[in-house]
Protein backbone atom coordinates (compact mmCIF):
# COMPACT_ATOMS: atom_id res chain seq x y z
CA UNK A 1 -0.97 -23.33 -15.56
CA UNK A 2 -4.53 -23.45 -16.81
CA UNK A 3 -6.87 -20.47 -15.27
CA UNK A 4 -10.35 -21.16 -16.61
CA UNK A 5 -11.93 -18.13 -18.42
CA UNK A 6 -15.56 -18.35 -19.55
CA UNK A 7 -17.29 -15.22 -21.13
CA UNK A 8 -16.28 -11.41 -21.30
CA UNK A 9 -13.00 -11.00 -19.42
CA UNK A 10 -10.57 -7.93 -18.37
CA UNK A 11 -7.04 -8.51 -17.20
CA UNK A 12 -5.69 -6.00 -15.33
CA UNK A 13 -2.00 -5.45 -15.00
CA UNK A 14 1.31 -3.22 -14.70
CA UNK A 15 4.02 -3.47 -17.65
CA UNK A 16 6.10 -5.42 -15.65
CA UNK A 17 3.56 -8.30 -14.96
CA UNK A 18 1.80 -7.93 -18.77
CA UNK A 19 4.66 -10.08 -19.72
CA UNK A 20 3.55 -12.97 -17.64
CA UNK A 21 0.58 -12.80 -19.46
CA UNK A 22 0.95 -15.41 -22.86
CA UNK A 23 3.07 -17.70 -20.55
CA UNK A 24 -0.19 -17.94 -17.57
CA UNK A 25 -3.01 -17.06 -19.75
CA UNK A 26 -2.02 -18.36 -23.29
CA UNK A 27 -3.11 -16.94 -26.52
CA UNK A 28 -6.45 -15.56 -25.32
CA UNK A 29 -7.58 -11.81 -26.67
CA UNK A 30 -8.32 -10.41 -23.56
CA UNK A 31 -8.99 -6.55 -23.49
CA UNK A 32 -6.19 -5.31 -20.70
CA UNK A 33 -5.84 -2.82 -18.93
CA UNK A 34 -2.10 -1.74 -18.02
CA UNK A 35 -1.79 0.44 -14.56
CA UNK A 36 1.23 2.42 -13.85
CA UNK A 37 3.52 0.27 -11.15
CA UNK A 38 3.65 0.49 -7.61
CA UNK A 39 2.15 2.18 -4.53
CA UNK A 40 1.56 5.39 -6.22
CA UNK A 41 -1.05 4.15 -8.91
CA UNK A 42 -3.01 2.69 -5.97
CA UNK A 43 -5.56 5.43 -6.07
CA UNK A 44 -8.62 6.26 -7.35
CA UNK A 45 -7.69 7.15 -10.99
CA UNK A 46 -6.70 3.66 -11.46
CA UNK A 47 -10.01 2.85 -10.24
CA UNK A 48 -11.20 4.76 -13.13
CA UNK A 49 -9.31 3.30 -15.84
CA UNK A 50 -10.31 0.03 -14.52
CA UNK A 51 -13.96 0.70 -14.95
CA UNK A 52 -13.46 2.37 -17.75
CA UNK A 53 -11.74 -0.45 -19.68
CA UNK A 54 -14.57 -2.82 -18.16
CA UNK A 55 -17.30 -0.70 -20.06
CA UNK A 56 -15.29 -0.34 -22.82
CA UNK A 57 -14.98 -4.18 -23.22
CA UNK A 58 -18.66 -4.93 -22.73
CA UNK A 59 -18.66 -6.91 -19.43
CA UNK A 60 -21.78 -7.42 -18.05
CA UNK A 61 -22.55 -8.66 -14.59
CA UNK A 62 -21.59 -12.09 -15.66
CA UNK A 63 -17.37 -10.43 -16.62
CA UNK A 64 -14.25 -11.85 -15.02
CA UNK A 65 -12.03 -9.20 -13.61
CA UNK A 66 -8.45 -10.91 -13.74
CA UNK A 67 -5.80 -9.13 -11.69
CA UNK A 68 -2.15 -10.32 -12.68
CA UNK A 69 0.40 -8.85 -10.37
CA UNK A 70 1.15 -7.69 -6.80
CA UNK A 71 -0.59 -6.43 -3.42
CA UNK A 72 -1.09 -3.41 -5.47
CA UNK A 73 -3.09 -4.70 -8.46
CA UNK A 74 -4.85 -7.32 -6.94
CA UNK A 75 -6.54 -4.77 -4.57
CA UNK A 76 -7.35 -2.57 -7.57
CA UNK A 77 -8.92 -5.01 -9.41
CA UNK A 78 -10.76 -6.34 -6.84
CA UNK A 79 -12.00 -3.16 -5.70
CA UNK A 80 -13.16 -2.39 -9.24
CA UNK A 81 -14.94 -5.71 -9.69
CA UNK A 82 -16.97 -4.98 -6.03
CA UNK A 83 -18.33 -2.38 -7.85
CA UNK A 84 -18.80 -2.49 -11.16
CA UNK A 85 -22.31 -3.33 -12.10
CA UNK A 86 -22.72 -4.12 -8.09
CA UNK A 87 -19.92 -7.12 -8.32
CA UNK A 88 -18.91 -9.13 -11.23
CA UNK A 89 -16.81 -12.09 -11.06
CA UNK A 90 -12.90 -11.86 -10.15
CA UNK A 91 -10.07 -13.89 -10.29
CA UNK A 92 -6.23 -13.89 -8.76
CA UNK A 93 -3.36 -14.43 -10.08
CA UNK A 94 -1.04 -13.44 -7.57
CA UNK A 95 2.85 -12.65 -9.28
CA UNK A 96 4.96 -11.65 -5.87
CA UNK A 97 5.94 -12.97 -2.37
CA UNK A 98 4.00 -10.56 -0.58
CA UNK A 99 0.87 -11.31 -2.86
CA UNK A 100 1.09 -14.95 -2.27
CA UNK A 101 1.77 -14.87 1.09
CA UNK A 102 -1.01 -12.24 2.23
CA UNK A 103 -2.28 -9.56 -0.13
CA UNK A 104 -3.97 -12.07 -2.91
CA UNK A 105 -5.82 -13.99 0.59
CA UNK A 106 -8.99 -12.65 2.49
CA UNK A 107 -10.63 -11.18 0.18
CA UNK A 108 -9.75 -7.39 1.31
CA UNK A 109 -9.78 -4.85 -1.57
CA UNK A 110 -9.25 -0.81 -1.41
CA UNK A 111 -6.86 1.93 -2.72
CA UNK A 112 -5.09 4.72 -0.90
CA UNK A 113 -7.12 7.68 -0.94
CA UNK A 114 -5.92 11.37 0.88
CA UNK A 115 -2.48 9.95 1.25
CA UNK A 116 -4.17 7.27 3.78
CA UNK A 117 -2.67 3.52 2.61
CA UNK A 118 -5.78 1.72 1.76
CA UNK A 119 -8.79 3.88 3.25
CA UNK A 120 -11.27 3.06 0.36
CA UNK A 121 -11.81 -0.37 0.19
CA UNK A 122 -14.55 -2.93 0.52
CA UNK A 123 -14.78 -6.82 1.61
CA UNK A 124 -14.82 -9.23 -2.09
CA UNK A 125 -13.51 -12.69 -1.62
CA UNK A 126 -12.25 -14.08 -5.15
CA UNK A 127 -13.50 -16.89 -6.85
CA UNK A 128 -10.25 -18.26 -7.98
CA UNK A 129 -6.32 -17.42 -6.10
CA UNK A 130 -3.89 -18.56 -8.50
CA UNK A 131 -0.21 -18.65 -7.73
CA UNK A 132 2.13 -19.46 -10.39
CA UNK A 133 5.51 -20.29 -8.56
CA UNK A 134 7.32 -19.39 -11.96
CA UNK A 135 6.30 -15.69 -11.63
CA UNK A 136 8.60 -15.14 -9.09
CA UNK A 137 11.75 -16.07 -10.80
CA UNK A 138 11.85 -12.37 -11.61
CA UNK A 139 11.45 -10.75 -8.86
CA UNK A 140 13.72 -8.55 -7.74
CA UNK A 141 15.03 -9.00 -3.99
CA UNK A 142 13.38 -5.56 -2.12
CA UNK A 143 10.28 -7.56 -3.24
CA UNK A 144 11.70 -10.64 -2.43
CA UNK A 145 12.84 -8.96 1.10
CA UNK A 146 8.69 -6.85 0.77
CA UNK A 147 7.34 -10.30 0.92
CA UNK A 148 9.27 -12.16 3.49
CA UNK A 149 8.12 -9.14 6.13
CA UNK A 150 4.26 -10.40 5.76
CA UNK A 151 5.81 -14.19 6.34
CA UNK A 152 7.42 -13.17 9.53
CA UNK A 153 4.48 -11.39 10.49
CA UNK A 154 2.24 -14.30 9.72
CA UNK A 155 4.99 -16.94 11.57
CA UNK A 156 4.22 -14.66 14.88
CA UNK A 157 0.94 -15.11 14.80
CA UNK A 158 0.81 -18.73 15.14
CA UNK A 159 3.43 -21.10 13.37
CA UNK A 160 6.84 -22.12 15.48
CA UNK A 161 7.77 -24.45 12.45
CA UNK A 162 7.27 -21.15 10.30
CA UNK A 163 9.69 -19.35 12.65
CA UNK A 164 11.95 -21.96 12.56
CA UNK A 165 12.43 -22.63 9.14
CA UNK A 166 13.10 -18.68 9.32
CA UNK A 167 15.49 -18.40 11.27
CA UNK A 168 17.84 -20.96 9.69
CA UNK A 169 21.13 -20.91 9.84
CA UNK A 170 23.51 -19.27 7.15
CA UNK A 171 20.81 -16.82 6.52
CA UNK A 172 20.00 -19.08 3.18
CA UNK A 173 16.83 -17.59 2.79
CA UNK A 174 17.89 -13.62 2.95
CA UNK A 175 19.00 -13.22 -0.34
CA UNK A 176 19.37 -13.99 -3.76
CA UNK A 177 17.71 -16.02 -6.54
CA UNK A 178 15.16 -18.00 -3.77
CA UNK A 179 13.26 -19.45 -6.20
CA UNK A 180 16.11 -21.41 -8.08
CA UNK A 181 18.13 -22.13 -4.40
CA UNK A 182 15.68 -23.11 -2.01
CA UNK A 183 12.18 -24.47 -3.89
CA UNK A 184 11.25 -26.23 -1.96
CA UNK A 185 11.66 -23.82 1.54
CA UNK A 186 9.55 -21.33 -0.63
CA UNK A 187 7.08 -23.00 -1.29
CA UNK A 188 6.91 -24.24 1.95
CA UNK A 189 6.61 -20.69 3.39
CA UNK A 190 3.63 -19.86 0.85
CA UNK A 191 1.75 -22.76 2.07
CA UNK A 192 1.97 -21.96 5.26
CA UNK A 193 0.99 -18.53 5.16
CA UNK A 194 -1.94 -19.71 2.69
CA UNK A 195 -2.88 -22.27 6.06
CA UNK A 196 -2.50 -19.88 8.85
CA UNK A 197 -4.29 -16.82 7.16
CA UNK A 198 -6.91 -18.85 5.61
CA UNK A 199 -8.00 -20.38 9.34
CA UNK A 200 -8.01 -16.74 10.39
CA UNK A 201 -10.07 -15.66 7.67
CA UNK A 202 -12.34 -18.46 7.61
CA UNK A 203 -13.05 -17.62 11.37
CA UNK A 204 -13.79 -13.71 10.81
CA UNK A 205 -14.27 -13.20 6.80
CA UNK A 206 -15.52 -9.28 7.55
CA UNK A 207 -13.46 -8.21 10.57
CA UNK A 208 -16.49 -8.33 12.91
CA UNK A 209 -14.32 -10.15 15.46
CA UNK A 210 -10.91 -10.14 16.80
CA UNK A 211 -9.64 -12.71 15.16
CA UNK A 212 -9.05 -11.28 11.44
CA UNK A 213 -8.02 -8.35 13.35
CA UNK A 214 -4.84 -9.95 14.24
CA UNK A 215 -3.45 -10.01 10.64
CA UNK A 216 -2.88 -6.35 11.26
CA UNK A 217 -0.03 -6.92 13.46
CA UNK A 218 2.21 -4.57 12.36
CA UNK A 219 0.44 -3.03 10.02
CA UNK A 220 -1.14 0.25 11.95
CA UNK A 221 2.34 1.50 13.08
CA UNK A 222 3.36 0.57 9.07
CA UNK A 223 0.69 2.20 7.56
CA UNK A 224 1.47 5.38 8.91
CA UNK A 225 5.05 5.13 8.28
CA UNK A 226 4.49 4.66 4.50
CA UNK A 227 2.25 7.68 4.80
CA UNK A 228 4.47 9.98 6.80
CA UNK A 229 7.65 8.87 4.34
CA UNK A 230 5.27 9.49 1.02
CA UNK A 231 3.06 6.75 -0.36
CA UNK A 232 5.21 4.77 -2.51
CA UNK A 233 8.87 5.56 -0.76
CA UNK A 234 8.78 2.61 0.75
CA UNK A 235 7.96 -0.80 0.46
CA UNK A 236 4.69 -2.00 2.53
CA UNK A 237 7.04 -4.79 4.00
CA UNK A 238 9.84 -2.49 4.78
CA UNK A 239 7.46 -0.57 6.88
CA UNK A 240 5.53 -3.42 8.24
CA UNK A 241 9.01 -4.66 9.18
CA UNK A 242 9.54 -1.37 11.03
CA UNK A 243 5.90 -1.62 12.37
CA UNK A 244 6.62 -5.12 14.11
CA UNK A 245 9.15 -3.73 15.98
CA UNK A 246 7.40 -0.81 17.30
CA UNK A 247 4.29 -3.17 18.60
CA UNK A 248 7.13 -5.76 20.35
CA UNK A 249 8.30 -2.42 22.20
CA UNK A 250 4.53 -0.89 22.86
CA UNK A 251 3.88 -4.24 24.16
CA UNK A 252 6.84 -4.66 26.59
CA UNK A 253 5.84 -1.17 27.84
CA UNK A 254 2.18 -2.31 28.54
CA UNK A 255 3.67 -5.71 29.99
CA UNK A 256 1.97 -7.69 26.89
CA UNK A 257 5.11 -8.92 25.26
CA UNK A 258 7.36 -11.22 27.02
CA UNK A 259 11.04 -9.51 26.96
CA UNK A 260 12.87 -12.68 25.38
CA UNK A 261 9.96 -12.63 23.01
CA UNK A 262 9.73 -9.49 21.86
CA UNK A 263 13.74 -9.55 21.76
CA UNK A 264 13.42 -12.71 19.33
CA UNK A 265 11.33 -10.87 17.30
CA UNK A 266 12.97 -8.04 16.72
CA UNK A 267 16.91 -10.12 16.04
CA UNK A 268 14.86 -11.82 13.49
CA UNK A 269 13.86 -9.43 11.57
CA UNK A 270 17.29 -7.49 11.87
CA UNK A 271 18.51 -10.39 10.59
CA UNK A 272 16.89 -10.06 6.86
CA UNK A 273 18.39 -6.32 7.07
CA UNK A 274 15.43 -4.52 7.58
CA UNK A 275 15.15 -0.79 8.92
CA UNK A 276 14.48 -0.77 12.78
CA UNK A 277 15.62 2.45 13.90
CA UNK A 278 13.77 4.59 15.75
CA UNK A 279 12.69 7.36 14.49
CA UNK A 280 12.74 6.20 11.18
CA UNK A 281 15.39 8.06 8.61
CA UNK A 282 12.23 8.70 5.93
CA UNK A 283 9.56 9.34 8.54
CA UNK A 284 10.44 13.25 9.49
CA UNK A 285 9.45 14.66 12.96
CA UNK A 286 6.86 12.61 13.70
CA UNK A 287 3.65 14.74 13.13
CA UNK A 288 2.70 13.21 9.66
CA UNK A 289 3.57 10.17 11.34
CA UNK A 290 0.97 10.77 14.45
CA UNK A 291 -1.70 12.33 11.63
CA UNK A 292 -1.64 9.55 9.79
CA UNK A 293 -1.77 7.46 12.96
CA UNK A 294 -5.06 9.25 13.92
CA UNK A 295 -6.43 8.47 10.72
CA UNK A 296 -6.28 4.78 10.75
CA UNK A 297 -8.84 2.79 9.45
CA UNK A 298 -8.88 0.46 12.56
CA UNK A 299 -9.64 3.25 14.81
CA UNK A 300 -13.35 2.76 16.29
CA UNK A 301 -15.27 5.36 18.54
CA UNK A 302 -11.81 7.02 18.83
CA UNK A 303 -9.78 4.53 20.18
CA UNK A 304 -7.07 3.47 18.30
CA UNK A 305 -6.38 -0.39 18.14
CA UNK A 306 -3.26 -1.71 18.13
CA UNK A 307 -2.24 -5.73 17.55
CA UNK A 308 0.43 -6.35 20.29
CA UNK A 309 3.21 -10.01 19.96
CA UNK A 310 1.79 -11.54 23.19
CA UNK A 311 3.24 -14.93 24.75
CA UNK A 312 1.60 -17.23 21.70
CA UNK A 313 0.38 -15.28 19.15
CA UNK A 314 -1.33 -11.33 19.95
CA UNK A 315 -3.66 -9.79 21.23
CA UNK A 316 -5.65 -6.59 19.99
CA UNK A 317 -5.17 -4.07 22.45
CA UNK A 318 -7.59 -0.80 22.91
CA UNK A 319 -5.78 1.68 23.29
CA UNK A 320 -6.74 4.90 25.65
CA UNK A 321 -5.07 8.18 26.23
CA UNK A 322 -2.32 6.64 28.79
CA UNK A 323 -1.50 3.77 26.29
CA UNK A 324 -1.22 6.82 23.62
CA UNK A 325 0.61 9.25 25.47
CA UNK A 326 3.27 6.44 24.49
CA UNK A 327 3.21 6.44 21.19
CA UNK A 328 5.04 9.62 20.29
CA UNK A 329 8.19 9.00 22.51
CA UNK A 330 8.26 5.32 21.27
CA UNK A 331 8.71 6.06 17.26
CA UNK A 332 11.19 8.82 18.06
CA UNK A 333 13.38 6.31 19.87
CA UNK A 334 12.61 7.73 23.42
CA UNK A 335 11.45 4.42 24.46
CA UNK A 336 13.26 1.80 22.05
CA UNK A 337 14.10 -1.51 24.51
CA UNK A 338 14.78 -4.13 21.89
């Protein structure tokens, strides 16, 4: 795979993805910066040490940030090219499911920040989204079973060939080594999550809209669950996994979600094993869980908004103090229909 690098570069990475680097890169001397893994590096001293290793390798405004690895990196990286020197050049290469299917797309970048899942962030489209099928022969399956959350999430939103293909029988693509089994099905997926999120994005690249809005389905109910359980206790698909549930239920309660939809849904994603329970084992009584709710980046003017599973695709939903007065029974189970 041949990523074009032209001046002063910084590739930013975790030890598990600085591997990959020789076989994607090649023999380039690249200065590097290697960030602790997962969810609980995403904050701001990582931010630091990314700016920091910029300076200390000299890039100027004209310096390619290259982030090699997962959701978690490539927002990092990002973030720290938006700002350095006011925005210097960045570049992809995306190394996990979840990456390739939604975190490396869009152009979103931030870090957690007050044990809030990605408040800091800012808008930075890439110039280059690589994804090396070959990185994912090492995965191992919770981020195998991470990624394919963000794939169910995107085949709700608009793709009944998407849903389809996941819902095949024998449960072929639940478990083990994907990328040698089923190829072809993967990168199938990829692609279309790459189409459907891309037309999304394209439509509403800053979230002025609805329509970007909609790739949060799932997510607000999720980002207070990983909150509530402790930044990094869970994987973001576990909990956006968890989160899709709780919107098909919110929206059968507000008459939004059609029953044998929401229903659907929700056997689907039991069907890959997820967690679905409400309340949630890791998420305690509830009141981190409804801080962290009331904390959500979405929230505008004080209304919380919340992306309900309509009849085709969803609909972002405002929600007021009846719709709220809801929310507490329905993640401690009081109100769990499907």
């Amino acid at each position: 795979m041949a990523v074009p690098i032209q001046g002063r570069s910084l590739l930013v990475c975790d030890p598990h993805t600085e591997a990959l680097a020789a076989p994607i890169l090649g023999d380039r001397d690249i200065p590097r910066c290697v960030l602790p893994p997962g969810e609980t590096a995403k904050g701001w001293a990582s931010v630091e040490r990314i700016l920091a290793a910029a300076a200390e390798a000299g890039l100027g405004r004209d310096g390619l940030f290259i982030a090699l690895g997962g959701g978690v990196i490539s927002d990092l990286t990002a973030f720290g090219a938006s700002i350095f020197m006011r925005g210097c050049r960045l570049c992809i290469i995306s190394t996990t499911l979840l990456g390739m299917a939604d975190a490396a797309l869009g152009g979103k970048t931030g870090f957690d920040l007050f044990g809030i899942k990605n408040l800091a962030g800012t808008f930075y489209p890439a110039e280059g989204i690589y994804m090396p099928l070959e990185a994912l022969a090492s995965l191992p399956q919770r981020e195998w079973k991470s990624g394919m959350a963000e794939v169910i999430k995107t085949a709700i939103l608009g793709d009944r060939a998407l849903m389809d293909l996941l819902r095949s029988p024998g449960g072929d693509l639940k478990g083990g080594d994907l990328l040698r089994t089923h190829r072809e099905a993967v990168f199938e997926l990829i692609a279309a999550c790459v189409e459907i999120k891309g037309r999304i994005v394209e439509a509403d690249p800053r979230e002025t809209g609805t329509d970007r809005a909609l790739l949060n389905l799932g997510h607000t109910f999720a980002h207070a669950l990983e909150s509530a359980a402790g930044l990094g206790n869970l994987s973001h698909g576990e909990a956006v996994a968890w989160g899709l549930v709780r919107s098909c239920e919110l929206g059968l309660r507000l008459g939004i979600t059609p029953e044998e939809r929401a229903r659907e849904i929700s056997a689907l994603i039991r069907s890959y094993g997820y967690e679905t329970a409400a309340p949630h084992p890791l998420m305690g009584d509830g009141r981190s869980f409804m801080q962290a709710l009331g904390g959500d980046k979405k929230k505008k003017a004080g209304t919380l908004n919340v992306v309900i599973p309509a009849a085709r695709r969803a609909l972002l939903v405002e929600t007021g103090p009846e719709e709220q007065r809801l929310l507490l029974p329905l993640i401690n189970g009081a109100l769990t229909l499907c």
